[in-house]
Protein backbone atom coordinates (compact mmCIF):
# COMPACT_ATOMS: atom_id res chain seq x y z
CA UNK A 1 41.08 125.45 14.23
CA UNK A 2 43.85 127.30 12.45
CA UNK A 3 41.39 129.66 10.48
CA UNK A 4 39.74 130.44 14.39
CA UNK A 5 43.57 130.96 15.35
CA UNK A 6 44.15 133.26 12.43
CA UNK A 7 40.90 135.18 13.17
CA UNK A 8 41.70 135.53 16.77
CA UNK A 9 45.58 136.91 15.86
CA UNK A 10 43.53 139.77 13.12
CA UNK A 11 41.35 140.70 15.91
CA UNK A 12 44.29 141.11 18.20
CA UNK A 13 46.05 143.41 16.00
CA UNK A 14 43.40 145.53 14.90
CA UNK A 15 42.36 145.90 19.12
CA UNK A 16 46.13 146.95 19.75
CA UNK A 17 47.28 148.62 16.85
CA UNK A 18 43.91 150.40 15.16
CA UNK A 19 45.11 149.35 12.10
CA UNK A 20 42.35 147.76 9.85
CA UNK A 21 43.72 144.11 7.94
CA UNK A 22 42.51 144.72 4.15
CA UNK A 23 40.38 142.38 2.86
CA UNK A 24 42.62 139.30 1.07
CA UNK A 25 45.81 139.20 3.21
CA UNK A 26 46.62 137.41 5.69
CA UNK A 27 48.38 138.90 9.23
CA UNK A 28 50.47 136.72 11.31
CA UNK A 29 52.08 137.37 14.82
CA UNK A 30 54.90 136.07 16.94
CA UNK A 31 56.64 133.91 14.39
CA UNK A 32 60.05 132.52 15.66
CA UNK A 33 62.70 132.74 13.06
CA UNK A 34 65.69 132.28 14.91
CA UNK A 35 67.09 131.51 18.68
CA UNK A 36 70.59 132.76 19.15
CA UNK A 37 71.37 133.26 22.74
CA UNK A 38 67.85 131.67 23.78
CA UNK A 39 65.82 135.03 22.79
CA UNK A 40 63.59 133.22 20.68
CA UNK A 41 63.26 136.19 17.87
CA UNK A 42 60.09 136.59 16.02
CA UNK A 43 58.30 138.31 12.72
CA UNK A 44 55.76 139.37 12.12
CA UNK A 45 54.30 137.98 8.29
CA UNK A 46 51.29 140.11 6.26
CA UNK A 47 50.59 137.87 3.28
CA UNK A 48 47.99 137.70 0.34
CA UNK A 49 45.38 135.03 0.84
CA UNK A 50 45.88 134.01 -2.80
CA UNK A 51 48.74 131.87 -3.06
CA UNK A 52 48.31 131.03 -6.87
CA UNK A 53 51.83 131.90 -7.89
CA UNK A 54 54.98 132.76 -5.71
CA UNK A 55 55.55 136.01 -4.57
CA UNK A 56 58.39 138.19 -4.18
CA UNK A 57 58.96 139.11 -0.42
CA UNK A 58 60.08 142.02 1.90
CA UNK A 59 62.05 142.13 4.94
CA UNK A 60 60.91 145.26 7.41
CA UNK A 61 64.20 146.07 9.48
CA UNK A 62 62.68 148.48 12.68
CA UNK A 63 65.01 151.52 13.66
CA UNK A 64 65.54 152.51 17.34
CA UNK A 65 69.11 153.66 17.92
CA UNK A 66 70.42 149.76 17.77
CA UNK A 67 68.71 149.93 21.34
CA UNK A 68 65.07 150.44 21.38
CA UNK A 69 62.40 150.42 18.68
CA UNK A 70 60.02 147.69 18.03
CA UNK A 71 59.08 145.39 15.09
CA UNK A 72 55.31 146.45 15.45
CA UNK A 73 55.74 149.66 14.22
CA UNK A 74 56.13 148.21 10.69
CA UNK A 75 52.87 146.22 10.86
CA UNK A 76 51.55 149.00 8.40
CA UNK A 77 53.82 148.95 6.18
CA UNK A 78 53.15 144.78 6.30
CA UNK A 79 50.10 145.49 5.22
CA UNK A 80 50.46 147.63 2.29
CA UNK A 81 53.06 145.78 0.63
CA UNK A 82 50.58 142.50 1.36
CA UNK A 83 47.75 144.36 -0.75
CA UNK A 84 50.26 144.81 -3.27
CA UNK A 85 51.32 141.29 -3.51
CA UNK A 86 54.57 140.64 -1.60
CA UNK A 87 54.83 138.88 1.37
CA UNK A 88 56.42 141.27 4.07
CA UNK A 89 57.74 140.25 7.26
CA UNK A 90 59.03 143.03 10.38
CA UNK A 91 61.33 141.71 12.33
CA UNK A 92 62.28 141.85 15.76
CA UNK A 93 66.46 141.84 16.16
CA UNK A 94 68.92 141.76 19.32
CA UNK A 95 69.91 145.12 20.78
CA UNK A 96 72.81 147.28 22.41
CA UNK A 97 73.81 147.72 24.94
CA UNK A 98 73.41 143.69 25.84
CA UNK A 99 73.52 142.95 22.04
CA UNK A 100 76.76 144.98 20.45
CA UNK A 101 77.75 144.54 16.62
CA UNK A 102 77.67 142.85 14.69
CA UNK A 103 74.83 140.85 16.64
CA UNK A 104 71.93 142.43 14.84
CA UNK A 105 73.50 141.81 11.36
CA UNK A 106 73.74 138.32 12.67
CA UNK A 107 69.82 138.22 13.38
CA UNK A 108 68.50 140.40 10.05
CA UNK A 109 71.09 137.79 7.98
CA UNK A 110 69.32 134.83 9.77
CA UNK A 111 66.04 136.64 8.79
CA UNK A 112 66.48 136.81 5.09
CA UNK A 113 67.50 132.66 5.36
CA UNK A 114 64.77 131.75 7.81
CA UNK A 115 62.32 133.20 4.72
CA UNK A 116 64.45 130.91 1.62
CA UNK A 117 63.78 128.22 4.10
CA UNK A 118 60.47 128.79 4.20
CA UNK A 119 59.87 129.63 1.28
CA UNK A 120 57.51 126.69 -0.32
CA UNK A 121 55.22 127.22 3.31
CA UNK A 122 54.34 130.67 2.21
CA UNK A 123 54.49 130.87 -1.45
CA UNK A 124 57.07 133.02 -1.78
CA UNK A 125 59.94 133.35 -4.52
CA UNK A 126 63.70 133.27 -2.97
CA UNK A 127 65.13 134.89 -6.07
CA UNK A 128 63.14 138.23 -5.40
CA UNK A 129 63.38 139.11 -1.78
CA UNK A 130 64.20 142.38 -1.01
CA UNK A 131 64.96 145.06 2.43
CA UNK A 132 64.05 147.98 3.86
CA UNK A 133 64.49 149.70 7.44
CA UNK A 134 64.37 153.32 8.62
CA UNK A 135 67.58 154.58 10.55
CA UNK A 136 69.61 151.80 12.63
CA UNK A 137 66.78 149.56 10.32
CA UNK A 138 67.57 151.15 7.47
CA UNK A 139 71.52 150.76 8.40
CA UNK A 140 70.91 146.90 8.54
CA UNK A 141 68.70 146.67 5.59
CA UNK A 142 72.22 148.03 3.92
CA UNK A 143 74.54 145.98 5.96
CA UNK A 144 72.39 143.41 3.60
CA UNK A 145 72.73 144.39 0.68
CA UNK A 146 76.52 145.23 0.70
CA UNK A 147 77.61 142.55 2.63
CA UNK A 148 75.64 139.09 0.66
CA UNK A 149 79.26 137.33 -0.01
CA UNK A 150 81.03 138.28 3.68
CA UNK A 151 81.27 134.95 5.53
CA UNK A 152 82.09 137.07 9.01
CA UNK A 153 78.18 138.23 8.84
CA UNK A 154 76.14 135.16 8.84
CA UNK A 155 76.52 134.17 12.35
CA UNK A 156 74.82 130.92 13.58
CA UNK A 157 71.12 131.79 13.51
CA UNK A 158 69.91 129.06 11.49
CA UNK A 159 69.60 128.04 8.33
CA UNK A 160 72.96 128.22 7.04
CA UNK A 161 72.57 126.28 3.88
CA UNK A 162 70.28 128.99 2.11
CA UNK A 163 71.62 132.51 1.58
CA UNK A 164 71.30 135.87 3.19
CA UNK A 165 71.27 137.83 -0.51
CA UNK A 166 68.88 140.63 -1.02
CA UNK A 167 67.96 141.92 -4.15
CA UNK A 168 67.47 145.52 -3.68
CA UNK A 169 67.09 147.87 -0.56
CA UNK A 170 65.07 150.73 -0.12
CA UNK A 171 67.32 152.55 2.63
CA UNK A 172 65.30 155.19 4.90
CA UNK A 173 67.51 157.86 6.60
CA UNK A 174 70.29 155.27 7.35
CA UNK A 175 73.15 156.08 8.46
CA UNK A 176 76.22 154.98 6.34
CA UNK A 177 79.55 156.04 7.94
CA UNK A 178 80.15 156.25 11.52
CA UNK A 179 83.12 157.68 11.46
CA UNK A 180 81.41 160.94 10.25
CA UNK A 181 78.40 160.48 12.31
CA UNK A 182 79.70 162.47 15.80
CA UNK A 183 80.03 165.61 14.72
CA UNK A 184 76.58 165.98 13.08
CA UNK A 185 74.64 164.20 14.69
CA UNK A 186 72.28 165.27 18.02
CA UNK A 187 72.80 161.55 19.65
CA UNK A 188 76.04 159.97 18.18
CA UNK A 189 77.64 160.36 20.98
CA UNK A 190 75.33 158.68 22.98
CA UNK A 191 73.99 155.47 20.45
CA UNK A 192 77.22 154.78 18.65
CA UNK A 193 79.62 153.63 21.62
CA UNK A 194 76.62 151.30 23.08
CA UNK A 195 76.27 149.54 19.84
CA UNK A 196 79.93 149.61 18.75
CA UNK A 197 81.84 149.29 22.63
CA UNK A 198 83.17 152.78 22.68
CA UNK A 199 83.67 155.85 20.80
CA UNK A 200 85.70 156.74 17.78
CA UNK A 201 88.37 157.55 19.92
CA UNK A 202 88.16 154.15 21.34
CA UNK A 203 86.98 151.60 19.06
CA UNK A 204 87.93 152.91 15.39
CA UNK A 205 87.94 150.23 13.61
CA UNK A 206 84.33 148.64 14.69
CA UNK A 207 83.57 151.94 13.38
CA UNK A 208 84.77 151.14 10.22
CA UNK A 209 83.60 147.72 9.98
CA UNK A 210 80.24 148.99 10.76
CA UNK A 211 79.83 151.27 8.48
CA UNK A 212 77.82 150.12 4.87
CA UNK A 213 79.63 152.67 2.98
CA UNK A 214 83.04 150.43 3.19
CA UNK A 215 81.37 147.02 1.88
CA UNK A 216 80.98 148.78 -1.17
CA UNK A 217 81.43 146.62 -4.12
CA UNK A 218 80.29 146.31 -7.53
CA UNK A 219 78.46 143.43 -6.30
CA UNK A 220 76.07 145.63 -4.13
CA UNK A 221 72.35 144.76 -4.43
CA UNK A 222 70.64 148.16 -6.19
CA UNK A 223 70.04 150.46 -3.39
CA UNK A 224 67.30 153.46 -2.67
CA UNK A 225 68.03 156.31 -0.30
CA UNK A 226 65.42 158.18 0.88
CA UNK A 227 66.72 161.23 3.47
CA UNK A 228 65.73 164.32 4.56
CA UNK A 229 67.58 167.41 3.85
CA UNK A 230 67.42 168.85 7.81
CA UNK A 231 68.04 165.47 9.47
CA UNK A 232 69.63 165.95 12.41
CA UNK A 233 70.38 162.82 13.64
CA UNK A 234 71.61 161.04 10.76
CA UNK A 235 72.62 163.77 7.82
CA UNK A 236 71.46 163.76 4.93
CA UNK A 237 74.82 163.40 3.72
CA UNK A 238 75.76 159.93 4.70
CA UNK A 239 72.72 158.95 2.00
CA UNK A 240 74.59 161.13 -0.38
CA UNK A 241 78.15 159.71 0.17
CA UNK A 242 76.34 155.92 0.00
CA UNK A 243 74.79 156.49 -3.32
CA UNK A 244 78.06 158.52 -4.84
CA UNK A 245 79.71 155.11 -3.71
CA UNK A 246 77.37 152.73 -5.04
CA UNK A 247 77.52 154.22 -8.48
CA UNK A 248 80.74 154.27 -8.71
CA UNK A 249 81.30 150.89 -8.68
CA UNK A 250 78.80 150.68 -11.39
CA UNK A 251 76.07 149.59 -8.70
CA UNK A 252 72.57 150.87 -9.46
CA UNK A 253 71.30 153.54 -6.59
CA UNK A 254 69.34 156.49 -6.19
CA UNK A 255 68.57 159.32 -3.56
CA UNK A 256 65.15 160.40 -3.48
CA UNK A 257 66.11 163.39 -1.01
CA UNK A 258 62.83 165.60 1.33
CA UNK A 259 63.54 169.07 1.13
CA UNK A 260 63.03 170.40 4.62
CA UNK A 261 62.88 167.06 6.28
CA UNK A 262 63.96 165.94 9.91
CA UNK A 263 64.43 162.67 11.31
CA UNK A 264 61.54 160.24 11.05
CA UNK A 265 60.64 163.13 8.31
CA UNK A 266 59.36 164.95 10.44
CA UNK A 267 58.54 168.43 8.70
CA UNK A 268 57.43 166.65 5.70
CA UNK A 269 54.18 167.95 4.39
CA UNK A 270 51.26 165.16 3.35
CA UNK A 271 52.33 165.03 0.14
CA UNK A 272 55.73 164.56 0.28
CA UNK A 273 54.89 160.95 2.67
CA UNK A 274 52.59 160.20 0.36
CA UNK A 275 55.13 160.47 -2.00
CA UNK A 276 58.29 158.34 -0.06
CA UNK A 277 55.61 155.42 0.09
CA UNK A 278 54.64 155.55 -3.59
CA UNK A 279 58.26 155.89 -4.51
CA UNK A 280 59.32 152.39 -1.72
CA UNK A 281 56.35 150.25 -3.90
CA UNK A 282 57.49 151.46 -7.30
CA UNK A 283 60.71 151.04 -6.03
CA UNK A 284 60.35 147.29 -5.31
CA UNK A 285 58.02 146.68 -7.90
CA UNK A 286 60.98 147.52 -10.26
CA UNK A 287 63.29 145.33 -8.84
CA UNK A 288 61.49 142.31 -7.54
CA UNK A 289 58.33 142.12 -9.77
């Protein structure tokens, strides 16, 4: 029954999504990881079939403004990382304007733990799990990794006895100060003060305490920014101030920047997308293999 069930969940996905499950890995919907608030949040889990030795893992943080966005839009990613023998989960995470900060840290936190706790189910090593998340994802998947020994972050999503450490990040266009993020950015204005309760004007600290770039420390998980040069909603700056930060403190971190790039890097010729995914695997294949 649970290989028809598993059959019936690839056929599903492939229907929906068009995209083809490789041969060897296994594709998973609607997992519940957590219940805060009675939204029963879920993953999704791509896997490979062979579970001779435990593998290092992924956690797929969606972006969206902090208010939209879905976690199906990194099934693909899933996938690939699956075929190259992590386990990779996309999650699904509370959102503003019902769901302000630090809510979603809260869920992405309970995330990582739900995975340690699960670890023995689905093979996977807890020392070598690792993040990554375009824009308000990519924001969390760094709220992760600067943030593994703040108490104020863990919220009550389950699992409390295991830990919400990541080993590395691969950040995508995430924003890292908020401060600096109204005057150059096209939608600031309108995304911050849903997520944060007001503007700069208004709520200045939340701002701060938002912000990755002030969690700092030299016990920051190694970090890769990826950013486009033309980026109008979140500048390519913020990855530059992030990684200037990060190695100061002695942190390993690197910006792989896309000349000519917007948002979503959009602009950015075959090649060069080719090249951001190559650069994510090697990436984690560095740090968690």
């Amino acid at each position: 029954m649970s290989r028809m069930l598993i059959a019936a969940v690839l056929l599903t996905s492939v229907s929906v999504f068009g995209q083809k499950v490789p041969d060897g890995v296994i594709f998973e919907r609607n997992i519940e990881y957590s219940n805060p608030d009675g939204q029963h949040l879920q993953l999704n889990m791509a896997r490979p079939e062979d579970e001779a030795s435990l593998r290092p893992a992924v956690v797929c943080i969606h972006g969206g403004g902090f208010r939209a966005g879905s976690r199906e839009g990194f099934n693909k990613l899933c996938l690939k990382l699956a075929e190259n023998g992590y386990v990779a989960v996309t999650v699904t995470y509370r959102l503003a304007p019902k769901y302000q900060f630090p809510a979603a840290v809260h869920d992405v936190k309970a995330a990582v733990r739900w995975l340690r706790a699960n670890a023995k189910k689905y093979h996977i090593d807890p020392e070598r799990i690792g993040t990554t998340g375009g824009s308000a994802g990519g924001h969390l998947a760094q709220f992760l990794a600067v943030t593994k020994d703040v108490p104020q972050f863990e919220g009550s999503g389950g699992h409390s006895e295991y830990s919400s450490s990541v080993a590395c990040v691969a950040n995508i266009y995430g924003p890292s100060d908020f401060t600096k993020s109204y005057d150059a950015s096209v939608d600031a204005a309108e995304v911050l003060p849903l997520f944060l309760g007001g503007n700069l004007e208004q709520q200045r600290r939340r701002h701060i305490e938002a912000s990755p770039l002030y969690w700092v420390t030299p016990n920051a998980s190694p970090t890769l920014c990826i950013h486009g040069t033309e980026d109008r909603y979140v500048a390519h700056e913020q990855a530059v101030w992030l990684v200037d930060k990060l190695k100061a403190a002695h942190v390993e971190a690197r910006l792989m920047t896309i000349e000519g790039a917007d948002h979503g890097f959009r602009g950015a010729s075959p090649e060069q997308r080719e090249a951001i995914e190559t650069e994510r695997i090697r990436f984690f294949d560095a740090h968690l293999k």
